[in-house]
C-alpha atoms as a PDB file:
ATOM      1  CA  UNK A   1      49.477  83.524 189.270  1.00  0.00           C
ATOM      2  CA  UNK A   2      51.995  84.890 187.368  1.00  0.00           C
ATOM      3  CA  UNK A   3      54.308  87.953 189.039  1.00  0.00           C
ATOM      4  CA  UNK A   4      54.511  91.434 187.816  1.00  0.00           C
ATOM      5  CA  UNK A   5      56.518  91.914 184.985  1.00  0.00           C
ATOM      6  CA  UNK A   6      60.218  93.557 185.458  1.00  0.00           C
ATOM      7  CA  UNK A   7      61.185  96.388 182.449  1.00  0.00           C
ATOM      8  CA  UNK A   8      62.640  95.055 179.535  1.00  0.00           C
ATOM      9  CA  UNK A   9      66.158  93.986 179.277  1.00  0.00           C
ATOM     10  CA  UNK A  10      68.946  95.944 178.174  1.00  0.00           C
ATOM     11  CA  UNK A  11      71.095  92.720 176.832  1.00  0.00           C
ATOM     12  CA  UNK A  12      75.264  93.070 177.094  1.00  0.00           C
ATOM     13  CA  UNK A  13      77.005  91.160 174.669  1.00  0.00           C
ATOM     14  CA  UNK A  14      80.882  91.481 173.898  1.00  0.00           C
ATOM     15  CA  UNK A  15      81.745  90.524 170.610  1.00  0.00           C
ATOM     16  CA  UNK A  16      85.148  89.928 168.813  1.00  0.00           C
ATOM     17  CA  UNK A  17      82.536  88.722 165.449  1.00  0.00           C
ATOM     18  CA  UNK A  18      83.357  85.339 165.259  1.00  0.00           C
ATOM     19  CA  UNK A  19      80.326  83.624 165.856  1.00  0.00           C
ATOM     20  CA  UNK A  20      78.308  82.895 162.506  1.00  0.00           C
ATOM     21  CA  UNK A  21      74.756  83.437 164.284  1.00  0.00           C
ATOM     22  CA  UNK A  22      75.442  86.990 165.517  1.00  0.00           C
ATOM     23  CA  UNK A  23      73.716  88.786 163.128  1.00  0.00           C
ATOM     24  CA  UNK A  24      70.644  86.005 163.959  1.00  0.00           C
ATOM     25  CA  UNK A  25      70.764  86.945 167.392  1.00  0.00           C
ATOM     26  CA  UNK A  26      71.032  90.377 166.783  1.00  0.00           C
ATOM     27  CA  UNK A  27      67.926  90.727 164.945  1.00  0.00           C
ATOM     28  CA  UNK A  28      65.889  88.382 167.019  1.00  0.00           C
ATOM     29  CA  UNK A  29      67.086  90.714 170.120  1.00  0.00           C
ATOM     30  CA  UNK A  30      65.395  93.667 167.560  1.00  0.00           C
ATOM     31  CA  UNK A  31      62.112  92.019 167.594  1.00  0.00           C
ATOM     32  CA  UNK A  32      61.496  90.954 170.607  1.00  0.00           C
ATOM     33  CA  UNK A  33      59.048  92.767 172.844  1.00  0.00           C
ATOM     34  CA  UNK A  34      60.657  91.874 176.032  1.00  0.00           C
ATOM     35  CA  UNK A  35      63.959  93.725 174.650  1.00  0.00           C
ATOM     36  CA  UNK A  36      64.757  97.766 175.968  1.00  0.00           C
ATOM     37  CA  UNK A  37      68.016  98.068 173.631  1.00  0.00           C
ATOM     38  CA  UNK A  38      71.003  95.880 173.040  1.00  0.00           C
ATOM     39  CA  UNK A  39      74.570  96.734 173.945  1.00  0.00           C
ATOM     40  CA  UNK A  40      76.804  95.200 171.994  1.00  0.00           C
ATOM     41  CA  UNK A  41      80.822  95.951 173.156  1.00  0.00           C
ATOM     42  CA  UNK A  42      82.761  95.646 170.137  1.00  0.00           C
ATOM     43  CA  UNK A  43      86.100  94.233 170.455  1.00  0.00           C
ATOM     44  CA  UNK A  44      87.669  93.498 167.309  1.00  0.00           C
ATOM     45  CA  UNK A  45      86.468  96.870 164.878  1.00  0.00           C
ATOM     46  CA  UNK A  46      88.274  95.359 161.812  1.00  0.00           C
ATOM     47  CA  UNK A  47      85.770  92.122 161.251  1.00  0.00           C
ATOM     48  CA  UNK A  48      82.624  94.142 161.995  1.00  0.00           C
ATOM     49  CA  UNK A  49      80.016  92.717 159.318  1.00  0.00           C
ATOM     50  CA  UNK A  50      77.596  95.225 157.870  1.00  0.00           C
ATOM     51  CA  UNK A  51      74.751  95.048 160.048  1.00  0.00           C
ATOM     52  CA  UNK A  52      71.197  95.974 159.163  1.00  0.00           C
ATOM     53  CA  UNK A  53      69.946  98.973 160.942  1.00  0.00           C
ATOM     54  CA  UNK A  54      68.721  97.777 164.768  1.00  0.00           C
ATOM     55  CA  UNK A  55      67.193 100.556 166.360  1.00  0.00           C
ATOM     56  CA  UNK A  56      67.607  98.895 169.875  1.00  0.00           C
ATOM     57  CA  UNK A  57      71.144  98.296 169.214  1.00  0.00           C
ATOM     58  CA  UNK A  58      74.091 100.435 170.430  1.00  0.00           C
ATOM     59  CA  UNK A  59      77.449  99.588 169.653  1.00  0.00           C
ATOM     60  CA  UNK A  60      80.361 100.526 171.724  1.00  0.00           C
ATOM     61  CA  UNK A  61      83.332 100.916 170.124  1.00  0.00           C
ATOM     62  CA  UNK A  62      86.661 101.857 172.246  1.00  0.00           C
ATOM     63  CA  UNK A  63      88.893 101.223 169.682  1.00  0.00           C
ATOM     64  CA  UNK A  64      90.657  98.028 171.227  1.00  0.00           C
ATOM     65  CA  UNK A  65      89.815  94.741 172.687  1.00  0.00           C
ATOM     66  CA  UNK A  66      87.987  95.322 176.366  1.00  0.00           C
ATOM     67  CA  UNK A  67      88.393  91.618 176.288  1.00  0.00           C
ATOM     68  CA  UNK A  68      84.873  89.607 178.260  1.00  0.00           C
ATOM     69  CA  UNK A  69      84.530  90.520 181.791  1.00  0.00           C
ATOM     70  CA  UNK A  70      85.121  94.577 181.237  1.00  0.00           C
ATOM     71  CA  UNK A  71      82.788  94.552 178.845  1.00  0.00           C
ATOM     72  CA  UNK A  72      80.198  93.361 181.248  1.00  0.00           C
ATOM     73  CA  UNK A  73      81.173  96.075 183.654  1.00  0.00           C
ATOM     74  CA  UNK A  74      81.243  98.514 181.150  1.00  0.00           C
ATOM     75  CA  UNK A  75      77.564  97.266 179.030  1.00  0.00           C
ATOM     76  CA  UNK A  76      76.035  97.595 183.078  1.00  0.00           C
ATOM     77  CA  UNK A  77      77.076 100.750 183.777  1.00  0.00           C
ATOM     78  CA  UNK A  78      75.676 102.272 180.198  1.00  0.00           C
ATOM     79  CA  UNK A  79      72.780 100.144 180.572  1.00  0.00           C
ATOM     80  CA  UNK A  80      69.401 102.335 180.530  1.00  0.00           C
ATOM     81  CA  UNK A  81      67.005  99.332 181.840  1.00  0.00           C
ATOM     82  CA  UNK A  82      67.227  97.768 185.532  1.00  0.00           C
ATOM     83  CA  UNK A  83      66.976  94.542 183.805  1.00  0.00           C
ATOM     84  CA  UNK A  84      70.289  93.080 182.777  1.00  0.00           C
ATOM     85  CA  UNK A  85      71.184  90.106 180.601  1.00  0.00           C
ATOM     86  CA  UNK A  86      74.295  89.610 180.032  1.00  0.00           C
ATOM     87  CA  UNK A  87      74.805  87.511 176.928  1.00  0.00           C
ATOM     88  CA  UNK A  88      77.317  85.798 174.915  1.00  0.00           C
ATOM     89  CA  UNK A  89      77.812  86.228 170.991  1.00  0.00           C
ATOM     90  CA  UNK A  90      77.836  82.879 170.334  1.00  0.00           C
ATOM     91  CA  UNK A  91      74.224  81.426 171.598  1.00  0.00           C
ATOM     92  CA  UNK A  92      70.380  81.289 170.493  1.00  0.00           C
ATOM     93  CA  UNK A  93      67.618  80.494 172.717  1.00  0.00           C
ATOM     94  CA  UNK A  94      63.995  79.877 172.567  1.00  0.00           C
ATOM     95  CA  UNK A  95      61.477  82.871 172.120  1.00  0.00           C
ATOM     96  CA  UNK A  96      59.708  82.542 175.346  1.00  0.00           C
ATOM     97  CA  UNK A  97      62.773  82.879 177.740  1.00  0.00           C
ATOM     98  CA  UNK A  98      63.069  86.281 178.336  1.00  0.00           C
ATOM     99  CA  UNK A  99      59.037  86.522 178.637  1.00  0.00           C
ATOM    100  CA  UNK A 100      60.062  84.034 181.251  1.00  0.00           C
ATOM    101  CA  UNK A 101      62.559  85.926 182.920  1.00  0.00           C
ATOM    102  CA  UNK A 102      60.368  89.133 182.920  1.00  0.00           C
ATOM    103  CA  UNK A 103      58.059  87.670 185.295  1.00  0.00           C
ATOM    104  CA  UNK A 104      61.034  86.433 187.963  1.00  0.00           C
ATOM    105  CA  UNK A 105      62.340  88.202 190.917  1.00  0.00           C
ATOM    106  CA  UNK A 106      65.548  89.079 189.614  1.00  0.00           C
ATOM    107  CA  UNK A 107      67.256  88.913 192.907  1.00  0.00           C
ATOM    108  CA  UNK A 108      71.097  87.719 192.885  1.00  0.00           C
ATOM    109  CA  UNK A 109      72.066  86.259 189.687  1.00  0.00           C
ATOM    110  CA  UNK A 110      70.834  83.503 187.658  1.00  0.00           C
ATOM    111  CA  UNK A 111      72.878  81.739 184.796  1.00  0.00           C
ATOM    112  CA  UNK A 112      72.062  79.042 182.169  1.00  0.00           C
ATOM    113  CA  UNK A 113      71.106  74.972 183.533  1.00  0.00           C
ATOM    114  CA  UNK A 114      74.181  72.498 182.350  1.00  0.00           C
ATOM    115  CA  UNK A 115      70.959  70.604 180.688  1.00  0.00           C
ATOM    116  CA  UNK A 116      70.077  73.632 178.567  1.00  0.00           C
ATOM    117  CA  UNK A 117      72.933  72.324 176.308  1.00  0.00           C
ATOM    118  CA  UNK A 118      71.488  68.721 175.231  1.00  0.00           C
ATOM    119  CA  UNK A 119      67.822  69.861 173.981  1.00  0.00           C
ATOM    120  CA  UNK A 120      67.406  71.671 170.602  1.00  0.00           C
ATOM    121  CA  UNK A 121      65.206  75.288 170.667  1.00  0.00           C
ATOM    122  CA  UNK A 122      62.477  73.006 168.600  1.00  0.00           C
ATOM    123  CA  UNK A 123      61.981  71.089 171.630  1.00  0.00           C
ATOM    124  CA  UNK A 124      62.718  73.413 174.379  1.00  0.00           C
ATOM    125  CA  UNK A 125      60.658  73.095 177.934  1.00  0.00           C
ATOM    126  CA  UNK A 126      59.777  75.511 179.528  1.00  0.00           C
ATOM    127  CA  UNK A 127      61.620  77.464 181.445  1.00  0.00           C
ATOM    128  CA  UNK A 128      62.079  77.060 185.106  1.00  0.00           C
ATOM    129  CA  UNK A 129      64.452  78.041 187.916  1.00  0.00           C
ATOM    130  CA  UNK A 130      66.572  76.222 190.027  1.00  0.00           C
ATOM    131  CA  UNK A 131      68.753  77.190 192.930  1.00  0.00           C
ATOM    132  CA  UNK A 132      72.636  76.897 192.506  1.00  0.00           C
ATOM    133  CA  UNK A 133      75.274  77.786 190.173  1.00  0.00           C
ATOM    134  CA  UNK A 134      77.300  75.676 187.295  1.00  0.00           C
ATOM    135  CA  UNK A 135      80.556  77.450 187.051  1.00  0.00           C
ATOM    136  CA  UNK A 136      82.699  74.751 184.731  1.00  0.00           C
ATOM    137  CA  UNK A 137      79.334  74.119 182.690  1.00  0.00           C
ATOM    138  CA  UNK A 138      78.825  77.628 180.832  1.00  0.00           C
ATOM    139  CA  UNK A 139      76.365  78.849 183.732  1.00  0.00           C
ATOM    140  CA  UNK A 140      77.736  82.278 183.073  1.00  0.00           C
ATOM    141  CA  UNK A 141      76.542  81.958 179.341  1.00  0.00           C
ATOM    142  CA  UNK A 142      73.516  84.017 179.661  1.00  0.00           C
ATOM    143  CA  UNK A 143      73.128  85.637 182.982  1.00  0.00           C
ATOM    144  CA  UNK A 144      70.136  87.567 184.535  1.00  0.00           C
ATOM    145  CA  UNK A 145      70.418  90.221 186.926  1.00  0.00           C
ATOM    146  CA  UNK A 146      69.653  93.970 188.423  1.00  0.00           C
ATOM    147  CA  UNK A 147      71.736  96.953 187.867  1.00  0.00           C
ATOM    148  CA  UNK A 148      71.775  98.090 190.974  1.00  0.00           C
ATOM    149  CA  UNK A 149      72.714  94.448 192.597  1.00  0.00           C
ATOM    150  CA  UNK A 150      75.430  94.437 189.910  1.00  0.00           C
ATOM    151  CA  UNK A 151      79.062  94.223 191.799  1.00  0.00           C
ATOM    152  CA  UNK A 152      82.129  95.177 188.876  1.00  0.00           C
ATOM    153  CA  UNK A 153      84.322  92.217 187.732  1.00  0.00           C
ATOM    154  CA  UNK A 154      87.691  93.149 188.851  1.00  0.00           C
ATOM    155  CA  UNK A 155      89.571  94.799 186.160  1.00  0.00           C
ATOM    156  CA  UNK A 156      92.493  92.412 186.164  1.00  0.00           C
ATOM    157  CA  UNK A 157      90.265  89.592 185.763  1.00  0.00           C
ATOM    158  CA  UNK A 158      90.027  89.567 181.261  1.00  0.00           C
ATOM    159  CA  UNK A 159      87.891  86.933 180.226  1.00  0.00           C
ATOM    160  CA  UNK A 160      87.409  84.072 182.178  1.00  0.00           C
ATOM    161  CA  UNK A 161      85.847  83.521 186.274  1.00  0.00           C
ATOM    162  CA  UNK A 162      83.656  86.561 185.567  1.00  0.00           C
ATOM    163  CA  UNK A 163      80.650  84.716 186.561  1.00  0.00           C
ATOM    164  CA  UNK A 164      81.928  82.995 189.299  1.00  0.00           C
ATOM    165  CA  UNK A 165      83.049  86.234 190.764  1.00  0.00           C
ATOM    166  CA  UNK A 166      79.108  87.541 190.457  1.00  0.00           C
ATOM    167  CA  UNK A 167      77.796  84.402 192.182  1.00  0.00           C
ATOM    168  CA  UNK A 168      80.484  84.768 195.227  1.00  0.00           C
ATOM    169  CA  UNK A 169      79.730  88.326 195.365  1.00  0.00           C
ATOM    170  CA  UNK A 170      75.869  88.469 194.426  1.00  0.00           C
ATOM    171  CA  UNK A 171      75.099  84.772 195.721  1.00  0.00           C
ATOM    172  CA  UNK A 172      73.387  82.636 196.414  1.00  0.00           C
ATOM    173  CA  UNK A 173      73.038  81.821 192.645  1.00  0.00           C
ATOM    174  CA  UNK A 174      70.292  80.243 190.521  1.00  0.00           C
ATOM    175  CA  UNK A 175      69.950  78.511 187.239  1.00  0.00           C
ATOM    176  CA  UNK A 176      66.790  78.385 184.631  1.00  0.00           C
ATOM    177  CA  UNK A 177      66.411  75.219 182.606  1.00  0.00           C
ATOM    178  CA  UNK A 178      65.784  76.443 178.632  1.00  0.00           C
ATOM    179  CA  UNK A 179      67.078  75.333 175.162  1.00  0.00           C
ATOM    180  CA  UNK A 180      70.513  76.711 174.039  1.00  0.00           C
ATOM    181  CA  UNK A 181      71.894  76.559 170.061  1.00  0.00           C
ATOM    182  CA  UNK A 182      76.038  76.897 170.587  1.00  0.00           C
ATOM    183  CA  UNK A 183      78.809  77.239 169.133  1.00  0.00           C
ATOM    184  CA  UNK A 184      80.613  76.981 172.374  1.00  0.00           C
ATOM    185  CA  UNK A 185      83.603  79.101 173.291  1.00  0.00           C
ATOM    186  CA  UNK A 186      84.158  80.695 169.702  1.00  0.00           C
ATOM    187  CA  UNK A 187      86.206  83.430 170.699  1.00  0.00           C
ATOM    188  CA  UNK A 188      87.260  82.969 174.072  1.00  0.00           C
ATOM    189  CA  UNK A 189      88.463  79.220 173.665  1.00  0.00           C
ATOM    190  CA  UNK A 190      90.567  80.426 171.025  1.00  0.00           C
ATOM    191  CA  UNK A 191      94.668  79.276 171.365  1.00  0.00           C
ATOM    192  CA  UNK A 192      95.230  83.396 171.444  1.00  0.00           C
ATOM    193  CA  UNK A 193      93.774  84.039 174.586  1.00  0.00           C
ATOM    194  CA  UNK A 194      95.394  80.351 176.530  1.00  0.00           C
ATOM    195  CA  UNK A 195      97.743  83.067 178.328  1.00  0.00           C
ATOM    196  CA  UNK A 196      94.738  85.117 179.390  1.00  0.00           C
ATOM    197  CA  UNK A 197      93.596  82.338 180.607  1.00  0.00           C
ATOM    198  CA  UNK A 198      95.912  81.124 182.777  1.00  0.00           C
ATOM    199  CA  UNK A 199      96.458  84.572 184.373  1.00  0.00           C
ATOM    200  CA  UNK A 200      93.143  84.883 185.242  1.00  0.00           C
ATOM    201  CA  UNK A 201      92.983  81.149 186.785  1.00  0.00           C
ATOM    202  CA  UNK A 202      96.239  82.103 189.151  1.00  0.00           C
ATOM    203  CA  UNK A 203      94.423  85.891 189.948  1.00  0.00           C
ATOM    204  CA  UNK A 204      91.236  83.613 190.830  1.00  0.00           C
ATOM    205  CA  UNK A 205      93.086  80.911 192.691  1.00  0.00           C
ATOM    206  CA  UNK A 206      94.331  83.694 194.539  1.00  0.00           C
ATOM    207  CA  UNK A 207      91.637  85.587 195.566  1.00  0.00           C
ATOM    208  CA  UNK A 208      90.066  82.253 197.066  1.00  0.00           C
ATOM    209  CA  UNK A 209      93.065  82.279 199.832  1.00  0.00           C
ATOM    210  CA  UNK A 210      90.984  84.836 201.729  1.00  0.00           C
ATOM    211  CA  UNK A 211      88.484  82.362 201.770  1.00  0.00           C
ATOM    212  CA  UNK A 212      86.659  79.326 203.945  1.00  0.00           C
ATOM    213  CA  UNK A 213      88.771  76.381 203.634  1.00  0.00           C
ATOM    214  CA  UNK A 214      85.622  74.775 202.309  1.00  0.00           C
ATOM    215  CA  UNK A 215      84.756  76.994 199.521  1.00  0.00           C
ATOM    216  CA  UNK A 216      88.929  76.789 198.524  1.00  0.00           C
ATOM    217  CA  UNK A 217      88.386  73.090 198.346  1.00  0.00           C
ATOM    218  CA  UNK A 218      85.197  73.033 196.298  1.00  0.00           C
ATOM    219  CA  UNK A 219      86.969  76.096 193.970  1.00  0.00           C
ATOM    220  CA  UNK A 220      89.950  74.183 193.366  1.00  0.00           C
ATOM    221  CA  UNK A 221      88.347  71.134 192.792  1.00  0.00           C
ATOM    222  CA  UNK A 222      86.595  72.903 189.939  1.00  0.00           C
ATOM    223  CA  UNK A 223      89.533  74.554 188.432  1.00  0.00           C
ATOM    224  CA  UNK A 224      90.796  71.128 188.396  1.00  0.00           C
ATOM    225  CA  UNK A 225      87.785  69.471 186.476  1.00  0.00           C
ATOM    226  CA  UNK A 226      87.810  72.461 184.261  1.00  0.00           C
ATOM    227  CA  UNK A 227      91.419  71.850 183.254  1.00  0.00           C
ATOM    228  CA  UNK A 228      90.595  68.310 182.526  1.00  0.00           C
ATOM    229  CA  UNK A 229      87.763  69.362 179.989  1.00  0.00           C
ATOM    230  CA  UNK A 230      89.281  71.503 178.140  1.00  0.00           C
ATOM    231  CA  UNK A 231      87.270  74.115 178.957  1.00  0.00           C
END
């Protein structure tokens, strides 16, 4: 028996306009049923394309780059639906996931499965939760969550370890198994932002000295197969 359904999202995407598909996922977000509005945080006002009229789409424009994890704060707090998905520009994803998502317990946070990557939306499964979290495999992607359960990215953080900050501080995690179209990274793996980066690594590593010696261990090793990625 399927659950209750939860109130449609309000999605949160940050956008520096990059991505090719955003205007696709834009107006799929305008069509869907299981969509309240869309908040899209504009970063980058000089390479906004002209966008067809969405009526569920606000954009937020604060005349600079937020940069990523901001954004999310900021998209939360104007959010108008208890149902949050936090999205990035850069992704498309099968029709019947959010119908999916409207009928879970959106308790904690739940991200994207690493496996979501290696199907195409034409042959996507369907969807179905798993417990745990896949920092270093684009978990944070697409995340699911409540307002009120929401706990604020620290400001100093920019753009990367957002996500793992929201499963530390709202965990235990989850995952859903689905069908993701990427471009992987667009923006935010750009050279530009490699300083960002590597501040918010050493402001992360940080942070974990406060820690369990266990969970330091299992962070740095991590960081460390992160690094070796390319991420």
């Amino acid at each position: 028996m399927k659950r209750p359904k939860q109130a449609p999202f309000s999605i949160i995407i940050p956008t520096l306009w990059r991505p090719a598909t955003v205007s696709q996922l834009l107006e799929s977000l305008q069509v869907s049923e299981h969509v309240h509005e869309v908040i899209v945080i504009d970063n980058c006002q000089s390479t906004r394309p002209a966008l067809p009229e969405f009526s569920k789409v606000r954009i937020i424009d604060k005349g600079t780059n937020l940069f990523v994890n901001p954004s999310w704060n900021l998209g939360v707090k104007l959010a108008r639906s208890e149902s949050i998905c936090i999205c990035n520009d850069d992704i498309l994803f099968p029709e019947n996931l959010l119908g999916y998502m409207r009928h879970q317990r959106l308790q904690k946070v739940i991200g994207l499965h690493p496996s979501s990557y290696s199907k195409s939306r034409d042959e996507a499964p369907e969807p179905r939760l798993e417990e745990g979290a896949h920092i270093i495999h684009n978990w944070g992607s697409m995340l699911f969550l409540r307002k009120s359960q929401y706990q604020p990215i620290p400001d100093n953080l920019k753009v990367w370890w957002g996500d793992a900050w929201l499963a530390q501080e709202m965990g235990p995690a989850r995952c859903v198994h689905t069908a993701i179209q990427t471009e992987h990274s667009v923006s935010a793996g750009a050279s530009e932002f490699r300083s960002v980066k590597d501040a918010d690594t050493e402001l992360w590593l940080q942070s974990l000295k406060t820690s369990p010696p266990l969970i330091r261990r299992v962070h740095r090793r991590l960081l460390q197969l992160w690094f070796k990625l390319g991420v």
